[in-house]
C-alpha atoms as a PDB file:
ATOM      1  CA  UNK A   1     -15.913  -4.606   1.011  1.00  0.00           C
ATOM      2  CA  UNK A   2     -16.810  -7.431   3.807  1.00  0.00           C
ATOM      3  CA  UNK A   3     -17.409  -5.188   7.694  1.00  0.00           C
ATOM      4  CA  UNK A   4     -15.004  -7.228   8.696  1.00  0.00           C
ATOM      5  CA  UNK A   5     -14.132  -6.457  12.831  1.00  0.00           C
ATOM      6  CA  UNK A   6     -11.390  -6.342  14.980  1.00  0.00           C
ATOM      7  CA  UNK A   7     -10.694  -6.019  18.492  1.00  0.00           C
ATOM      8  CA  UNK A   8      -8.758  -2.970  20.175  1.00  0.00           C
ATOM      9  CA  UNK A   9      -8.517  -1.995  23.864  1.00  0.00           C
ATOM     10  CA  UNK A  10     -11.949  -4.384  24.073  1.00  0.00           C
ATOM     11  CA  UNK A  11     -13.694  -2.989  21.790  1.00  0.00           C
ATOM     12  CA  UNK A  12     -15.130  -4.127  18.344  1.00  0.00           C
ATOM     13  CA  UNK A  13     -14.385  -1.708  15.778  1.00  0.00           C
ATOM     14  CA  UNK A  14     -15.450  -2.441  11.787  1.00  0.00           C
ATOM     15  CA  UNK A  15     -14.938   0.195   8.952  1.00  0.00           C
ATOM     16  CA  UNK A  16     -18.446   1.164   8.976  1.00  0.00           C
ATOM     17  CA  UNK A  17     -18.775   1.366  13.027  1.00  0.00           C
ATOM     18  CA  UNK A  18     -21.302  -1.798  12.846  1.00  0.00           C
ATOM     19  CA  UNK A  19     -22.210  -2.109  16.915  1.00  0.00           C
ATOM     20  CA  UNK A  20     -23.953  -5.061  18.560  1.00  0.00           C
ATOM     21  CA  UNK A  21     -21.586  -7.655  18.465  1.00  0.00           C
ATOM     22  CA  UNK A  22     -18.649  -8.770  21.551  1.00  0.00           C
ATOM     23  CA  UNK A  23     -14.910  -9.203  20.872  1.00  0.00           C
ATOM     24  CA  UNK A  24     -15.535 -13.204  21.414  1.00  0.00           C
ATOM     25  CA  UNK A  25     -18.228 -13.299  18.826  1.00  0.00           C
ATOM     26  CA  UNK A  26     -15.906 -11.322  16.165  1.00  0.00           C
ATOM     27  CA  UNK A  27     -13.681 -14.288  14.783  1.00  0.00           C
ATOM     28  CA  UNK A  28     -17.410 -16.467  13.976  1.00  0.00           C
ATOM     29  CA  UNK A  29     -18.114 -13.113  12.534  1.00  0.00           C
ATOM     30  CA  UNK A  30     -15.174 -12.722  10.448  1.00  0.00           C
ATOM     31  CA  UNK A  31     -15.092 -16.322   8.992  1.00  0.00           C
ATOM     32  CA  UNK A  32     -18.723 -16.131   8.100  1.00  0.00           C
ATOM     33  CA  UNK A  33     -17.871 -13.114   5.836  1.00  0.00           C
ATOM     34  CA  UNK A  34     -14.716 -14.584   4.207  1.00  0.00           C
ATOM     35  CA  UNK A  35     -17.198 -17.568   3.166  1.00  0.00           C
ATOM     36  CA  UNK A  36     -19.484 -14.943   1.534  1.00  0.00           C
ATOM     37  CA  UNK A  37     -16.444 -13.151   0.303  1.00  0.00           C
ATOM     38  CA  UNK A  38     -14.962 -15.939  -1.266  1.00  0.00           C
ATOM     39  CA  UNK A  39     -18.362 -17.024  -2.900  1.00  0.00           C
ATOM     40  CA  UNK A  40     -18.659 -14.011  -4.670  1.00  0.00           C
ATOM     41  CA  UNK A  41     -14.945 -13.990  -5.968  1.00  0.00           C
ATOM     42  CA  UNK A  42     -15.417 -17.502  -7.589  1.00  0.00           C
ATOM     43  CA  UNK A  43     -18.502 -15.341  -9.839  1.00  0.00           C
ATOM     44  CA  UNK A  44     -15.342 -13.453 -11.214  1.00  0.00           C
ATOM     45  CA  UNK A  45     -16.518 -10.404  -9.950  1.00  0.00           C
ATOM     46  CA  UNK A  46     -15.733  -6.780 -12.041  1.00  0.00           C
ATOM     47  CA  UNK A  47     -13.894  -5.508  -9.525  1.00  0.00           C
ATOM     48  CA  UNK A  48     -12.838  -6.745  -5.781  1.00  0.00           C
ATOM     49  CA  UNK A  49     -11.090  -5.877  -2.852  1.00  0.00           C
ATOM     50  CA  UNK A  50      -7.908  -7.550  -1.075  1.00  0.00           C
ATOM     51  CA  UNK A  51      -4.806  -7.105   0.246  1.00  0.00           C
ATOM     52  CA  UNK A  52      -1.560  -7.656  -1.664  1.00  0.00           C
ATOM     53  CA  UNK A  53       1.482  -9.748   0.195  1.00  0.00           C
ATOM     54  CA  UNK A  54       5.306 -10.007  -1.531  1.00  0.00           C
ATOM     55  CA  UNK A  55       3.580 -12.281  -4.387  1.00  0.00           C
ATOM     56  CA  UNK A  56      -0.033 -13.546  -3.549  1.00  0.00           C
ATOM     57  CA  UNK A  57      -3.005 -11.566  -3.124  1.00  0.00           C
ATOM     58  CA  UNK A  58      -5.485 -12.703   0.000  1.00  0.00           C
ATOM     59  CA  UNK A  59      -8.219 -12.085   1.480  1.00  0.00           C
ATOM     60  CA  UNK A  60      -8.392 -10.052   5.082  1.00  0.00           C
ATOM     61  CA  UNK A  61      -8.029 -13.157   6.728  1.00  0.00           C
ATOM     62  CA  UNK A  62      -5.455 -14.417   4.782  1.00  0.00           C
ATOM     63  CA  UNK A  63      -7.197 -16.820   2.497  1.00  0.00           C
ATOM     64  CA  UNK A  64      -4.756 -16.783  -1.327  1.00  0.00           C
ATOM     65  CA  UNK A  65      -7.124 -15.804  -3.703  1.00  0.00           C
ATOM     66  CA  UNK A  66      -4.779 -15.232  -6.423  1.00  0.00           C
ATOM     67  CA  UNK A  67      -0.938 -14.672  -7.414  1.00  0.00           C
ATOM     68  CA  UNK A  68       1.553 -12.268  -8.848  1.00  0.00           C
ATOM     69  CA  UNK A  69       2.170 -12.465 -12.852  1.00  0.00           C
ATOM     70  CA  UNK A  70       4.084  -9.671 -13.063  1.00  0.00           C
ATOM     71  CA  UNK A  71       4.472  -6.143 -11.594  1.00  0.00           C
ATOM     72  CA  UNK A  72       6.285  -2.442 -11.951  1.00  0.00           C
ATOM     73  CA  UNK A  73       7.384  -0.557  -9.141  1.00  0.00           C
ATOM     74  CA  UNK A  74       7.818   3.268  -9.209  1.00  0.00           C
ATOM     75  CA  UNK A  75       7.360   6.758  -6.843  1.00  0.00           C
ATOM     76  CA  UNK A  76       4.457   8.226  -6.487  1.00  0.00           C
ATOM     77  CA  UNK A  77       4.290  12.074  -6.810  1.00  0.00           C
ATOM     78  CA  UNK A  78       4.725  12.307  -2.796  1.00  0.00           C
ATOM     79  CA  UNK A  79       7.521  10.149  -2.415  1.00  0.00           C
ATOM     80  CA  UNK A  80       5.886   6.648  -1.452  1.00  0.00           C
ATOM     81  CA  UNK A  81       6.821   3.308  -3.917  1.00  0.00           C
ATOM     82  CA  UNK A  82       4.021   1.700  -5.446  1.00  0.00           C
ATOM     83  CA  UNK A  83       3.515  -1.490  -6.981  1.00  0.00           C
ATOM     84  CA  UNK A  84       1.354  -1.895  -9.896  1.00  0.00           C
ATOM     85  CA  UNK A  85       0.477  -5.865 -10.620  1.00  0.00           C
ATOM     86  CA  UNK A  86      -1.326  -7.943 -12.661  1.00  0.00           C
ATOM     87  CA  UNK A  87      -2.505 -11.282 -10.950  1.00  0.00           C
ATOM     88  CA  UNK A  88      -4.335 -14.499 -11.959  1.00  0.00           C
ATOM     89  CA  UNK A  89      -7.040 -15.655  -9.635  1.00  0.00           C
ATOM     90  CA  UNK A  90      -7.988 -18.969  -8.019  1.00  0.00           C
ATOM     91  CA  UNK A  91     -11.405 -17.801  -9.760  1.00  0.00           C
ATOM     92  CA  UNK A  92      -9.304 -18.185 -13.249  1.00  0.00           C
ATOM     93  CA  UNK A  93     -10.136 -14.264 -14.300  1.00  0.00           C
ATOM     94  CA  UNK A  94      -6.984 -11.877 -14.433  1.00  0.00           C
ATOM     95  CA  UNK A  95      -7.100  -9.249 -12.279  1.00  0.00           C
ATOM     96  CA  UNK A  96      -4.682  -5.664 -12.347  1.00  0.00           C
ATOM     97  CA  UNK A  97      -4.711  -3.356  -9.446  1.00  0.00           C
ATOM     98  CA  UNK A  98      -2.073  -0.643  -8.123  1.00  0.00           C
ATOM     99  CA  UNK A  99      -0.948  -0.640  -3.998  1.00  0.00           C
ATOM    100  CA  UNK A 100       1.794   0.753  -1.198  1.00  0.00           C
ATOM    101  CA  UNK A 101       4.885  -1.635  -1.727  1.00  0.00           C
ATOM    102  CA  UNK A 102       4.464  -2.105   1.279  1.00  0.00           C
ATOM    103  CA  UNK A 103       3.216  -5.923   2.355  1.00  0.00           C
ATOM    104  CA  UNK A 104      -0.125  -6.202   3.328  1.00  0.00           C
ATOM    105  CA  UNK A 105      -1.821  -3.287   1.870  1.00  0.00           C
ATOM    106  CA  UNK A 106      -5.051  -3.251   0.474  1.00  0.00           C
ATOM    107  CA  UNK A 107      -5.800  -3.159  -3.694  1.00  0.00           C
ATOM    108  CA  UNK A 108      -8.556  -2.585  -5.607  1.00  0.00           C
ATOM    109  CA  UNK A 109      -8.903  -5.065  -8.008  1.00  0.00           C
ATOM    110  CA  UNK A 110     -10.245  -4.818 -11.691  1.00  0.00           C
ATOM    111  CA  UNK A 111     -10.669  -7.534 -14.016  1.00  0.00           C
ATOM    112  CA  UNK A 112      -8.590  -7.077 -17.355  1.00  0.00           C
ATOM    113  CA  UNK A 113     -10.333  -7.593 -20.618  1.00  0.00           C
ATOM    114  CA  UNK A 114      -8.828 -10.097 -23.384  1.00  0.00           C
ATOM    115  CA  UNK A 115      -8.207  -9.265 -26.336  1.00  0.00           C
ATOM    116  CA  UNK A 116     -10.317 -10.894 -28.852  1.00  0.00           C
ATOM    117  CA  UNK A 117      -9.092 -12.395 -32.125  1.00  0.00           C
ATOM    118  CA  UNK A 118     -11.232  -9.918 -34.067  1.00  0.00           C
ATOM    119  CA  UNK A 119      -9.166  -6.723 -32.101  1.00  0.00           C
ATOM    120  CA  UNK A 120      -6.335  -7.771 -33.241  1.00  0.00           C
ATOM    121  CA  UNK A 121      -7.232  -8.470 -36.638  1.00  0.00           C
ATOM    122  CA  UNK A 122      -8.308  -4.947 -36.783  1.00  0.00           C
ATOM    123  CA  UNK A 123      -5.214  -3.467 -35.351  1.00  0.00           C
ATOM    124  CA  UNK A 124      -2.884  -5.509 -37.741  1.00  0.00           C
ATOM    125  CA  UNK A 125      -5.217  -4.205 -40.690  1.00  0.00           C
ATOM    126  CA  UNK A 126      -5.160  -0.304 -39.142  1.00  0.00           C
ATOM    127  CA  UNK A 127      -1.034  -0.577 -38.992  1.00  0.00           C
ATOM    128  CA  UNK A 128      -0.931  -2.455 -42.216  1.00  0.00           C
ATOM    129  CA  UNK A 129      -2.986   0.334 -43.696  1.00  0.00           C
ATOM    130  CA  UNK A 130      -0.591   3.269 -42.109  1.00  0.00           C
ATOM    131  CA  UNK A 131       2.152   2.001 -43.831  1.00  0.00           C
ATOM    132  CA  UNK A 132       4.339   1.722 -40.633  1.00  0.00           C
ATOM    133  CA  UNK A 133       5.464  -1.021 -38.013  1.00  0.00           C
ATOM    134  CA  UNK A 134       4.119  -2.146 -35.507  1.00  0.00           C
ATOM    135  CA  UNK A 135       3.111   0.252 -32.687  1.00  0.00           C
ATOM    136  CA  UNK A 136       3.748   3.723 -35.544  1.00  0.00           C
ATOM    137  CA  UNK A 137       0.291   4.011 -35.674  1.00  0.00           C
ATOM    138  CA  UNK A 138      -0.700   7.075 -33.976  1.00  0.00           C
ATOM    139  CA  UNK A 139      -4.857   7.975 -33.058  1.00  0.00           C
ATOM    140  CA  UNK A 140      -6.446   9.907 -35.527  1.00  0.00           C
ATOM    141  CA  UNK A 141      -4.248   8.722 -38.198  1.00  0.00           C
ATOM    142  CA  UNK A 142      -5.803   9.182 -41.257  1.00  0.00           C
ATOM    143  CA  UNK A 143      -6.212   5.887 -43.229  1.00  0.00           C
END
C-alpha cells in the first residue's frame, strides 16, 4: 500500500510515519503515488488495496478503479455488517474482497481465478460418476 500523507493540526502524518516532507508538498506527493498506483493495477496485480464506496471501488484519492458485480451483506461475530463483493476492474481482471459496510472503507483485494473448460469437464465427469445431481457430490467420495 502507496505512504500516502495527510495533513492534521499541520502536520504530515503517513501510515508508516515517513518524515521530511511539508503539508504544501503532500498533494504533489499524493498524486505522484496514485500514478504509480494506478500503473501497477493496469499489470492486474494478485492482490491490491482500495477503498470500497456504495458501488465502485477507488483508489485513496478517489480515482474508480473498478465496480460492484454483486455482493452479500451479513454480521460479523462482534456485531458490525460487512459486505463481501466481487468487482470487475478498469484493469479487466475480477477482483473479490470483504469490508465494513460502511462507505469508504478500505478492502483487500484478490484476484478470482476462472474456471477453465477442462475444470469443469472434470467436475461434470466426477458428478456423472457419483451417480447424483449436480452439487451431491461430496469430497472423498469414492468413485
Amino acid at each position: 500500500m502507496p505512504d500516502y500523507g495527510f495533513v492534521h493540526d499541520g502536520r504530515v502524518l503517513t501510515p508508516d510515519q515517513t518524515p521530511g516532507f511539508s503539508p504544501e508538498t503532500t498533494d504533489a506527493r499524493n498524486r505522484a503515488l496514485e500514478v504509480e498506483e494506478l500503473a501497477c493495477w493496469q499489470t492486474a496485480p494478485e492482490r491490491f488495496v482500495a477503498y470500497y464506496t456504495t458501488k465502485t471501488v477507488s483508489t485513496w484519492l478517489g480515482t474508480i478503479i473498478g465496480t460492484v458485480l454483486s455482493y452479500t451483506i451479513y454480521t460479523s461475530n462482534f456485531g458490525g455488517r460487512l459486505i463481501a463483493f466481487r468487482m470487475r476492474g478498469t484493469n479487466g481482471a475480477e477482483y473479490w474482497g470483504r469490508a465494513s459496510y460502511d462507505d469508504g472503507s478500505i478492502v483487500r483485494l484478490r484476484k478470482c481465478r476462472t474456471m477453465t473448460k477442462d475444470v469443469g469437464i472434470r467436475r461434470a465427469a466426477v458428478r456423472a460418476a457419483c451417480g447424483a445431481g449436480v452439487g451431491d457430490c461430496e469430497p472423498g467420495d469414492a468413485h
